[in-house]
C-alpha atoms as a PDB file:
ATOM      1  CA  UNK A   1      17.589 -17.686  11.066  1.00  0.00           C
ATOM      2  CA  UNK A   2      15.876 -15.517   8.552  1.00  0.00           C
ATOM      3  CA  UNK A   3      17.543 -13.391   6.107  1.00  0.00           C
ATOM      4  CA  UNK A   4      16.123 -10.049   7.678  1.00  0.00           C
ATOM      5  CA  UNK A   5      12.802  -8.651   8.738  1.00  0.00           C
ATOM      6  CA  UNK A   6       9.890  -6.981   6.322  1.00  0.00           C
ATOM      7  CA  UNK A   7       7.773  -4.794   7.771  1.00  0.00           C
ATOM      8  CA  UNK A   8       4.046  -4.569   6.479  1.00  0.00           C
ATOM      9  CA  UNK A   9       2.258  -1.750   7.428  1.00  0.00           C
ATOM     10  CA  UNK A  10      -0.969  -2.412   7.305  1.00  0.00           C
ATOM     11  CA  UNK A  11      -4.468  -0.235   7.545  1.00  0.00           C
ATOM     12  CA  UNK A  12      -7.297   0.271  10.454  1.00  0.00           C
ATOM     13  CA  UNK A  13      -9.776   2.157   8.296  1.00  0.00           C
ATOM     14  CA  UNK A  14     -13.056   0.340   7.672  1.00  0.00           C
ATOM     15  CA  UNK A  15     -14.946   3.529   6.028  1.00  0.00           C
ATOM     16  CA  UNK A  16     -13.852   5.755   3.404  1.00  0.00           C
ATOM     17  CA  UNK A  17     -15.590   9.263   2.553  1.00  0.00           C
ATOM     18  CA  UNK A  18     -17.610   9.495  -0.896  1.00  0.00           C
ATOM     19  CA  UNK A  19     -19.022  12.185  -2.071  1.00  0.00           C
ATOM     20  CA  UNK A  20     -21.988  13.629  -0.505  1.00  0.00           C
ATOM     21  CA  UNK A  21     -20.835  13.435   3.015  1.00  0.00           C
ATOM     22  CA  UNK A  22     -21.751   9.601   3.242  1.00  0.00           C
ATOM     23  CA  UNK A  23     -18.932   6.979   4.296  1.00  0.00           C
ATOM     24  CA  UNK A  24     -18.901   3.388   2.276  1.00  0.00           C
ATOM     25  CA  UNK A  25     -17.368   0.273   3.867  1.00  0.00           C
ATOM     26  CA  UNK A  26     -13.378  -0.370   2.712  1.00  0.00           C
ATOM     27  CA  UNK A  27     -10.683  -2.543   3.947  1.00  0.00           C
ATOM     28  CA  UNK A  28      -7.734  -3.901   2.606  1.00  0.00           C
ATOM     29  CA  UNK A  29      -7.977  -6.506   0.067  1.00  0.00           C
ATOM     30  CA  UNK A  30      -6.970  -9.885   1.079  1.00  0.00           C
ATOM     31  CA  UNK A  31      -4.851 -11.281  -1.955  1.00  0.00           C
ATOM     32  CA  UNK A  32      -2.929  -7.921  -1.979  1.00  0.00           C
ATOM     33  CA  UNK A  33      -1.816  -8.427   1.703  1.00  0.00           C
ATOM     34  CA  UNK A  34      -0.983 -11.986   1.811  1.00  0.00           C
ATOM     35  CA  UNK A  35       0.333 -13.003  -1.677  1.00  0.00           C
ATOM     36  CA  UNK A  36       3.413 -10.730  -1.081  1.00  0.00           C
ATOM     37  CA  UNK A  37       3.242 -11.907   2.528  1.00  0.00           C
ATOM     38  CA  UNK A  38       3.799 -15.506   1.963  1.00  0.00           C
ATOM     39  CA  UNK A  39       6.265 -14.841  -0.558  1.00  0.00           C
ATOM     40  CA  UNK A  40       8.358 -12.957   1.612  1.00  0.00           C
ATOM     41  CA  UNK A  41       8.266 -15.640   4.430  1.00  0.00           C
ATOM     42  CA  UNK A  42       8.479 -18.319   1.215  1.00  0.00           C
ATOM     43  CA  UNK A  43      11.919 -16.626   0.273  1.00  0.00           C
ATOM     44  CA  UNK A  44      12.851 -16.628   3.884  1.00  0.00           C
ATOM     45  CA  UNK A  45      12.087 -13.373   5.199  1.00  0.00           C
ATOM     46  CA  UNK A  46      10.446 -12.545   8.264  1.00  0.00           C
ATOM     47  CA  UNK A  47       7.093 -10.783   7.968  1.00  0.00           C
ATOM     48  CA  UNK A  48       5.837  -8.270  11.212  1.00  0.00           C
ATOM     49  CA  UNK A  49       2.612  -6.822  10.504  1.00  0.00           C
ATOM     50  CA  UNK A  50       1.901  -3.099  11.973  1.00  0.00           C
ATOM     51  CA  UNK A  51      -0.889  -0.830  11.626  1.00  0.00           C
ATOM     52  CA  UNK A  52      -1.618   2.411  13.016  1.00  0.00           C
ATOM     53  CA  UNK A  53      -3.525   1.687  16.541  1.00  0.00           C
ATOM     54  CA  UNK A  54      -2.138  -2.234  16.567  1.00  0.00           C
ATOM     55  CA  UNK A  55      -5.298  -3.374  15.889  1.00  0.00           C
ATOM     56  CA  UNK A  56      -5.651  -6.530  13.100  1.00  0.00           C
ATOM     57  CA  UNK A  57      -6.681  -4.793   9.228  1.00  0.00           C
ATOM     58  CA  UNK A  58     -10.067  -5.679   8.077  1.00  0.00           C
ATOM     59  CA  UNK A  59     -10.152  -6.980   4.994  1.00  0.00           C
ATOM     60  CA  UNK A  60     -12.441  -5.995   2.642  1.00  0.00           C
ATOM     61  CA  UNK A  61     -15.332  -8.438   1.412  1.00  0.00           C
ATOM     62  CA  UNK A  62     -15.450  -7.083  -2.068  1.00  0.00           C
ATOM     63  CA  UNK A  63     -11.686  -8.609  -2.241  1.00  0.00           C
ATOM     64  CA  UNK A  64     -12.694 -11.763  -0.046  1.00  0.00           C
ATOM     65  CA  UNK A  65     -13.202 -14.888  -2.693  1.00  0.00           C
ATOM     66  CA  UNK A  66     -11.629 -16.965  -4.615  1.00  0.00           C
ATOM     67  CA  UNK A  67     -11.659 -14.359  -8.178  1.00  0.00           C
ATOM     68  CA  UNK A  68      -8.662 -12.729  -6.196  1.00  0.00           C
ATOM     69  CA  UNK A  69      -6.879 -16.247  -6.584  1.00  0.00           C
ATOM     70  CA  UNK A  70      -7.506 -16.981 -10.362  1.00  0.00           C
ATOM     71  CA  UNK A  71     -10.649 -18.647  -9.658  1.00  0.00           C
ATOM     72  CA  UNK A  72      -8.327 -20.708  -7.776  1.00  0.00           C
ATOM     73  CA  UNK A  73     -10.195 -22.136  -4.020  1.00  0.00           C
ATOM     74  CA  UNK A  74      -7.082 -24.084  -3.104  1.00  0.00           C
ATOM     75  CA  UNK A  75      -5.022 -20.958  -3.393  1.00  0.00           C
ATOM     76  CA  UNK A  76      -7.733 -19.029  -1.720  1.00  0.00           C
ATOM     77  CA  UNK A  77      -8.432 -21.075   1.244  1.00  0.00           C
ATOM     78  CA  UNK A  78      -4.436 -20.878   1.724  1.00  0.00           C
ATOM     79  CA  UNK A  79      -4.490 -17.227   1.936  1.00  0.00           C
ATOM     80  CA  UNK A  80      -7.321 -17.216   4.110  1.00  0.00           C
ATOM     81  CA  UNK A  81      -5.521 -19.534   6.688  1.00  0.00           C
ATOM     82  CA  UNK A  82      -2.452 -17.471   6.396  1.00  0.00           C
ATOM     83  CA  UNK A  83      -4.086 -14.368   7.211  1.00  0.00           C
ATOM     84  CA  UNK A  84      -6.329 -15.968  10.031  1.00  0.00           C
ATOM     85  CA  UNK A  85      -3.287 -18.102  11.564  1.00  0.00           C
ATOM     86  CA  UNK A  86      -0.174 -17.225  10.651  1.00  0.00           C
ATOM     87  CA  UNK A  87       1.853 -15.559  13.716  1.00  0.00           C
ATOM     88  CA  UNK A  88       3.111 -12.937  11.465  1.00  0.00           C
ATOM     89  CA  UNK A  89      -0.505 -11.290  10.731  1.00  0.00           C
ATOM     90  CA  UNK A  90      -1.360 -11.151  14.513  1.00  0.00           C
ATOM     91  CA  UNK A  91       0.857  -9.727  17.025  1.00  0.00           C
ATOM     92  CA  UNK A  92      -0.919  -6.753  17.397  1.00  0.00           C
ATOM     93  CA  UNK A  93       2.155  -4.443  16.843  1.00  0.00           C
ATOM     94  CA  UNK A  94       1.556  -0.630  16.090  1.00  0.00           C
ATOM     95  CA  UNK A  95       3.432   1.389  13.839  1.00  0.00           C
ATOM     96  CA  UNK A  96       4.845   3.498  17.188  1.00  0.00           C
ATOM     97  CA  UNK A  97       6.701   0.380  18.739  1.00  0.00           C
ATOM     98  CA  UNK A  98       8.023  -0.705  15.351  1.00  0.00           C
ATOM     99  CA  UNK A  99       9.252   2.649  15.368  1.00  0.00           C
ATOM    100  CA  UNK A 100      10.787   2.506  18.595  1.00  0.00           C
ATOM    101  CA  UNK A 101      12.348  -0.797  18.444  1.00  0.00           C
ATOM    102  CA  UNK A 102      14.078   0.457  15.749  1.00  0.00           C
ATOM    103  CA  UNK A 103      13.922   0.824  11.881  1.00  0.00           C
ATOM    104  CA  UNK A 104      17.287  -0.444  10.961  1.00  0.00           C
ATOM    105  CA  UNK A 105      15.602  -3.919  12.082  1.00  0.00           C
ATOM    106  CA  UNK A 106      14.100  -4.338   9.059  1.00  0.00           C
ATOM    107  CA  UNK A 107      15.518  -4.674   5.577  1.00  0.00           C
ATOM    108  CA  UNK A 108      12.074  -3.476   3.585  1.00  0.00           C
ATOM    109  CA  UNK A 109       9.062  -2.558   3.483  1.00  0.00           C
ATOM    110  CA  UNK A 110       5.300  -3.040   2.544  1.00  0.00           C
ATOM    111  CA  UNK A 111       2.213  -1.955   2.194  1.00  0.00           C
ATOM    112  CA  UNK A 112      -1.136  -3.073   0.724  1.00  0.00           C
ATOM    113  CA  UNK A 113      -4.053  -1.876  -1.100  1.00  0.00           C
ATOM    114  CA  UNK A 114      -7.541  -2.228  -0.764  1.00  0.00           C
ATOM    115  CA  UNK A 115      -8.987   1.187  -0.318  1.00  0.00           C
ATOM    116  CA  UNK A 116      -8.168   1.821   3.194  1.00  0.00           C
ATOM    117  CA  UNK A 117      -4.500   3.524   3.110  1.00  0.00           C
ATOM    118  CA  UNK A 118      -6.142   6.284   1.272  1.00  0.00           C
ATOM    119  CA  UNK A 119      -7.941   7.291   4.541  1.00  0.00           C
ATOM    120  CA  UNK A 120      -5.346   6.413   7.161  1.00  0.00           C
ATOM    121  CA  UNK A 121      -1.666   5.758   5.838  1.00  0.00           C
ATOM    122  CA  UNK A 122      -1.366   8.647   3.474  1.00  0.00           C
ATOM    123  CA  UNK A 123      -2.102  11.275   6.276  1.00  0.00           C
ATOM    124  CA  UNK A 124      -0.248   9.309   9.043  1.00  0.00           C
ATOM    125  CA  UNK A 125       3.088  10.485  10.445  1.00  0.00           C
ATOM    126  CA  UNK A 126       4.201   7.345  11.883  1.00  0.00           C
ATOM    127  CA  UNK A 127       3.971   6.200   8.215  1.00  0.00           C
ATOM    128  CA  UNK A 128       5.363   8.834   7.287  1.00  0.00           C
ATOM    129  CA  UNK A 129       8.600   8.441   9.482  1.00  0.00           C
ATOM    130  CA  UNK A 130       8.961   4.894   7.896  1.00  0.00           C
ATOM    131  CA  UNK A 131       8.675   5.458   5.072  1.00  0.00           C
ATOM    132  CA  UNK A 132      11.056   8.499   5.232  1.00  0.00           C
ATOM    133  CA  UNK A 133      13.687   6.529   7.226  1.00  0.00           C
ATOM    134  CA  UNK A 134      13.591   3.980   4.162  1.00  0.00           C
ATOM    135  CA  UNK A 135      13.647   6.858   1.456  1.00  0.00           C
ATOM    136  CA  UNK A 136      16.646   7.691   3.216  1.00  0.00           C
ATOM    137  CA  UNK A 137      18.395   4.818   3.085  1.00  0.00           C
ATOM    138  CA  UNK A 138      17.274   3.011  -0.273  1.00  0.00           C
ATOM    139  CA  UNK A 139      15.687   0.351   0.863  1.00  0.00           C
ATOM    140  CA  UNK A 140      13.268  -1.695  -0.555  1.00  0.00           C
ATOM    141  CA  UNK A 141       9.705   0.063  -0.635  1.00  0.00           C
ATOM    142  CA  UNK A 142       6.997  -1.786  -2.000  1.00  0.00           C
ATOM    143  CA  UNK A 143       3.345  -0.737  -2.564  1.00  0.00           C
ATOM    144  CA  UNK A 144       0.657  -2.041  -4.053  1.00  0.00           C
ATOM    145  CA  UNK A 145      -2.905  -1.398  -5.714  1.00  0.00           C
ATOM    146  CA  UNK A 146      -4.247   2.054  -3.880  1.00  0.00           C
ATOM    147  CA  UNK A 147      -1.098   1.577  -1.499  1.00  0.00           C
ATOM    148  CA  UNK A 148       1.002   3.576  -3.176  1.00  0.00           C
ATOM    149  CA  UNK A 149      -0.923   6.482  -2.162  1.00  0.00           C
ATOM    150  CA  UNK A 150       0.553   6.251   1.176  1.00  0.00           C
ATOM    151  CA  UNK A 151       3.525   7.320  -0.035  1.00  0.00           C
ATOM    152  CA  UNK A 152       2.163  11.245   0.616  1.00  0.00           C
ATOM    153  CA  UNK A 153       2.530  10.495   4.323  1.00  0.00           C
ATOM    154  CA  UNK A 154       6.294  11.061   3.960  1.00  0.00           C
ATOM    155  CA  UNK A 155       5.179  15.372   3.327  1.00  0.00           C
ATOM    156  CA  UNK A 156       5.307  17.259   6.346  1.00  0.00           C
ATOM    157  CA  UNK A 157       1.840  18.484   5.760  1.00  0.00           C
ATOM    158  CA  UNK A 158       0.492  15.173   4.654  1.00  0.00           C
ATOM    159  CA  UNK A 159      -3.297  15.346   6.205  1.00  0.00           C
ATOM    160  CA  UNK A 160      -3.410  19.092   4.698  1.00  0.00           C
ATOM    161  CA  UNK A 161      -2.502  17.796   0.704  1.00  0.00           C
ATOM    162  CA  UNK A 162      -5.528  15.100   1.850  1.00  0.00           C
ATOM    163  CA  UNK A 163      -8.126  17.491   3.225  1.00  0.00           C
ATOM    164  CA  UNK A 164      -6.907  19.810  -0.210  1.00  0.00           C
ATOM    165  CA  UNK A 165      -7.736  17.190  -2.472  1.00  0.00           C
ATOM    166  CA  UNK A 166     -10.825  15.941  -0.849  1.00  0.00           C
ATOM    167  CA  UNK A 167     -11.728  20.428  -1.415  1.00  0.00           C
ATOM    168  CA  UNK A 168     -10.814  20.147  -4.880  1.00  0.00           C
ATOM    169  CA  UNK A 169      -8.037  22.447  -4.497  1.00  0.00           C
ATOM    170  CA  UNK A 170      -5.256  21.120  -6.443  1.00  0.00           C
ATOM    171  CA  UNK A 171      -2.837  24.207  -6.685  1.00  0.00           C
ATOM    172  CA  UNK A 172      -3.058  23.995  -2.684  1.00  0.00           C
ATOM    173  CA  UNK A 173      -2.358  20.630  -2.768  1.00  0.00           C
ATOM    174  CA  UNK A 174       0.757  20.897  -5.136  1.00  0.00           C
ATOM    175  CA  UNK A 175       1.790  23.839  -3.124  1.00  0.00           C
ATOM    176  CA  UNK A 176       1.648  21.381  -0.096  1.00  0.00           C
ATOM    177  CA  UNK A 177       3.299  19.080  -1.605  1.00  0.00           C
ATOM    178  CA  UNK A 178       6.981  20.735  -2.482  1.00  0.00           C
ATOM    179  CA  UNK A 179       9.453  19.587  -1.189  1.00  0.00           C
ATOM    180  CA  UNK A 180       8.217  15.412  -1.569  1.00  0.00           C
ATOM    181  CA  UNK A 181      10.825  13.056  -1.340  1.00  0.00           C
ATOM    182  CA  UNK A 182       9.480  10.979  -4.338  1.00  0.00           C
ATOM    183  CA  UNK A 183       9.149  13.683  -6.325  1.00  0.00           C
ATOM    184  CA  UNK A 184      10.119  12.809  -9.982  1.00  0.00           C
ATOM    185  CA  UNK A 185       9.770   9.147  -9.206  1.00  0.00           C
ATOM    186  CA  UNK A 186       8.510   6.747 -11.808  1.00  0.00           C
ATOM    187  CA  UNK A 187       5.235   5.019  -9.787  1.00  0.00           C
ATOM    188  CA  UNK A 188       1.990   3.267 -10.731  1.00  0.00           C
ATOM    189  CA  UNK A 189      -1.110   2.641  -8.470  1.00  0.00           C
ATOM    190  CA  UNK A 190      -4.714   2.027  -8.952  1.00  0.00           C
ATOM    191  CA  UNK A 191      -6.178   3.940 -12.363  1.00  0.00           C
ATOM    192  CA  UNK A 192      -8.780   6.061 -12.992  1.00  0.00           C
ATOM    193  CA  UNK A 193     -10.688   3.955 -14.929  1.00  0.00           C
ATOM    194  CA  UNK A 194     -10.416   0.999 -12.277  1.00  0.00           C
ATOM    195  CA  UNK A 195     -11.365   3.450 -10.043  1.00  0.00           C
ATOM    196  CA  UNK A 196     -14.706   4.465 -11.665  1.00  0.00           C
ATOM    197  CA  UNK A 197     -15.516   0.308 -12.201  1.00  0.00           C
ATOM    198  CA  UNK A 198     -15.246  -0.332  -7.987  1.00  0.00           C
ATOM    199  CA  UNK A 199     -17.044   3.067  -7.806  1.00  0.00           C
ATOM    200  CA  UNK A 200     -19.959   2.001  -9.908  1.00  0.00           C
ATOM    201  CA  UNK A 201     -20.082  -1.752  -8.963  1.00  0.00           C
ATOM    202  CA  UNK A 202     -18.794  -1.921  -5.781  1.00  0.00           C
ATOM    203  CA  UNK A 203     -19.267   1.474  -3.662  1.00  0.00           C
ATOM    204  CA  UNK A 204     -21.966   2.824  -5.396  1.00  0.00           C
ATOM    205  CA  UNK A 205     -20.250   6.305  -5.372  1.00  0.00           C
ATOM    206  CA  UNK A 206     -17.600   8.577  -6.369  1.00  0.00           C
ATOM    207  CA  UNK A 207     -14.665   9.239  -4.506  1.00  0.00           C
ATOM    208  CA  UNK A 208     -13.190  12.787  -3.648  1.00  0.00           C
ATOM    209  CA  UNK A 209      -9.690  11.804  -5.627  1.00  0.00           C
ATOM    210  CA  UNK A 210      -8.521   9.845  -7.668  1.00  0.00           C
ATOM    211  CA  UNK A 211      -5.299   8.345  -6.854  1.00  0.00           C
ATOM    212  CA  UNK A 212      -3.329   8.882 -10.070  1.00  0.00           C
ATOM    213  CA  UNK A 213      -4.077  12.243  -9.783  1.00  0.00           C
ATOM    214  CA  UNK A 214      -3.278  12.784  -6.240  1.00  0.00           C
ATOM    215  CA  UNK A 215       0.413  11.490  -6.853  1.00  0.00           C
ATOM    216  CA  UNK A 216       0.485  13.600 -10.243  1.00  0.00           C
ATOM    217  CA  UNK A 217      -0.379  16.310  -7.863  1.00  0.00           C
ATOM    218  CA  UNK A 218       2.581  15.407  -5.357  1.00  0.00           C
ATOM    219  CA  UNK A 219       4.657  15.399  -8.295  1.00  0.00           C
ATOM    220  CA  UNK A 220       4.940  11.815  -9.147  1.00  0.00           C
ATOM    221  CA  UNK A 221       5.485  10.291 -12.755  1.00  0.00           C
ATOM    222  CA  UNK A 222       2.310   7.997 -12.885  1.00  0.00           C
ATOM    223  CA  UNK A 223       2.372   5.164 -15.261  1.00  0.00           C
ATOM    224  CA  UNK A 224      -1.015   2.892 -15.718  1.00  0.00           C
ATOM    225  CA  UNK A 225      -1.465   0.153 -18.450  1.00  0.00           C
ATOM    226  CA  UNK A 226      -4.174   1.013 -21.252  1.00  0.00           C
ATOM    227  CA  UNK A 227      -6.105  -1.982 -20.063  1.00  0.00           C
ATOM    228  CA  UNK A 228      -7.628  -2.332 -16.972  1.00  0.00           C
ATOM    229  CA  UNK A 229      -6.884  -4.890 -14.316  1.00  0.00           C
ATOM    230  CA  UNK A 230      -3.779  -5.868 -16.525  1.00  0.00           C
ATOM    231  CA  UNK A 231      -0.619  -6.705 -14.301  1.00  0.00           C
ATOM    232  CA  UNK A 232       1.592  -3.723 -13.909  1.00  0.00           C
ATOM    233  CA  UNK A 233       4.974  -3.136 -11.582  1.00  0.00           C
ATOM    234  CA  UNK A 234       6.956  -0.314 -11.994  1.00  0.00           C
ATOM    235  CA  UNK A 235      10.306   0.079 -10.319  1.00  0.00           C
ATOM    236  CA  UNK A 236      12.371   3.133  -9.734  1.00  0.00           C
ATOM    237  CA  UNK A 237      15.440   3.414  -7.503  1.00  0.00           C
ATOM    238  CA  UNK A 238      14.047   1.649  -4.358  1.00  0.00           C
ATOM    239  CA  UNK A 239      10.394   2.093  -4.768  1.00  0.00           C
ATOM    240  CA  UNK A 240       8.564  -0.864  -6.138  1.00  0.00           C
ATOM    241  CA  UNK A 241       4.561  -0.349  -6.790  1.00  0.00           C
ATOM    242  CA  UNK A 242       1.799  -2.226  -8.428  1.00  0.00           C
ATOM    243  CA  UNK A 243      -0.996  -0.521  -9.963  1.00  0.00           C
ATOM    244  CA  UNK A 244      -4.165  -3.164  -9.179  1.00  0.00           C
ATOM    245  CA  UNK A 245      -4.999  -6.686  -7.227  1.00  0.00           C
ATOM    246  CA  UNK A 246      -3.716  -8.510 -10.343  1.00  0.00           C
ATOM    247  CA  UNK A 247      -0.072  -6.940  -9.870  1.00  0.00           C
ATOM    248  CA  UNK A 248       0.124  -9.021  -6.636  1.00  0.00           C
ATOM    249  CA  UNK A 249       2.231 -12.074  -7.730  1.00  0.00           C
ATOM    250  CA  UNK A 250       4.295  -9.597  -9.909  1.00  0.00           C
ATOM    251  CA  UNK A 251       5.366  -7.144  -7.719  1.00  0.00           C
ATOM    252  CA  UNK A 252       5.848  -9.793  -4.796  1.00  0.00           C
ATOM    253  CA  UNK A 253       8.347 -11.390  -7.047  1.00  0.00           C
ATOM    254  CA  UNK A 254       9.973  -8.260  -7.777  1.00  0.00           C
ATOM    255  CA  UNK A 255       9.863  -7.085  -3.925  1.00  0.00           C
ATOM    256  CA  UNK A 256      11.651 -10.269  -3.225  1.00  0.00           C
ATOM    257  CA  UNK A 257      14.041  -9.719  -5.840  1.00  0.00           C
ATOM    258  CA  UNK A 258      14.987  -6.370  -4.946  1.00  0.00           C
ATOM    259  CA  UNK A 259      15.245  -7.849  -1.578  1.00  0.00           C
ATOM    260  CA  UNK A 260      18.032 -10.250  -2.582  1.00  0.00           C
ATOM    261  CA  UNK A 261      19.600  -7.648  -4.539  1.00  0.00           C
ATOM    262  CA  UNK A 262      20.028  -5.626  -0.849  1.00  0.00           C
ATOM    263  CA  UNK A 263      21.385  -7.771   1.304  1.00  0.00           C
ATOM    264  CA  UNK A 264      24.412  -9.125  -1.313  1.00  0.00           C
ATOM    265  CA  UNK A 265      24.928  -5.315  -1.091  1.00  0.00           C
ATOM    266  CA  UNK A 266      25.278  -4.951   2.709  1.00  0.00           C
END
């Protein structure tokens, strides 16, 4: 017996768009997926990854080492077996049959960063339906890193606020956006300034958006440290998000907690 099902949703998108037309390689970062993973299952939850098309998320090599861990290789070999082994990161479920089993299954839910949710999850409607179904509800909604962006799915016109922010047309994109259940929300997610570091030292490139701004834009109250890379969780009502891959420990405990809080509530 577990005390309830989590449901991850996880990403299929292995390029991202830059500017100039090009594509650079994403993924999903590998501590951000299964540090809150293995808590969950380490607090006695039951984990079921799903991603759009049911096929396993790539994880992204800039996230792949042992930095990720502290500098720690025992911790990072762990998550690397976990992610490789573990039943509950590969059953191959899409979002569509998680959806059809039925949401009231599961008592929360998750998703990652890594880059990749910003070209998938925060246009998909099968995200956002779950997400929308949990809004509803209160349930536990955690996001991490450039997860949070997903969040935007839950708009009707979700890939339309996308394509307007990837134009540059914000007043389109706020226009879009009315109407957004997390509208007013307190939230963090990946800054600005962390942005322009994996920009400069990772992709080699700009992005289209910025995240911070694109949930600004959707009418989100953004909060980011002063210092990059610092820890940072913010809570509000049911949402739970982290704003970078050092928030991972932090908001897994808080997931968790929130978690706990839920089910003395049912």
């Amino acid at each position: 017996m577990t005390k309830g099902k989590v449901l991850v949703i996880g990403s299929n998108a292995t390029r991202i768009e830059v500017q100039g037309g090009a594509t650079a390689a994403t993924g999903q970062y590998l501590n951000e997926t299964v540090v809150p993973a293995m808590a969950l299952v380490e607090a006695g939850y039951e984990v079921v990854l799903a991603t759009p098309n049911g096929a396993k998320p790539h994880i992204d090599e800039a996230s792949d080492s042992a930095d990720h861990f502290g500098g720690d290789e025992a911790a990072y070999a762990r998550a690397k077996t976990f992610f490789a082994k573990d039943a509950s990161m590969n059953t191959g479920r899409t979002l569509r049959s998680v959806i059809a089993e039925g949401l009231d299954n599961y008592v929360g839910v998750f998703v990652p960063g890594g880059q990749a949710p910003v070209v998938d999850l925060m246009q998909d409607a099968e995200t956002g339906e779950i997400l929308r179904h949990f809004h509803e509800r209160g349930k536990p909604t955690a996001l991490l890193c450039h997860g949070p962006v997903a969040v935007a799915s839950a708009m009707p016109q979700a890939s339309e606020f996308r394509a307007a922010l990837i134009d540059g047309d914000v007043a389109r994109a706020a226009d879009l956006a009315k109407g957004w259940q997390y509208a007013g929300y307190r939230m963090t997610v990946f800054s600005n300034s962390e942005e322009k570091v994996v920009e400069d030292h990772i992709l080699h490139a700009r992005l289209y958006f910025n995240m911070v701004d694109a949930l600004r834009t959707a009418g989100g109250e953004v909060l980011v440290n002063d210092v990059d890379f610092e820890p940072n969780v913010v809570e509000d009502r049911e949402l739970i998000t982290g704003q970078n891959p050092r928030s991972d420990h932090p908001l897994a405990a808080r997931f968790v907690a929130a978690l706990d809080r839920s089910l003395t509530r049912a």
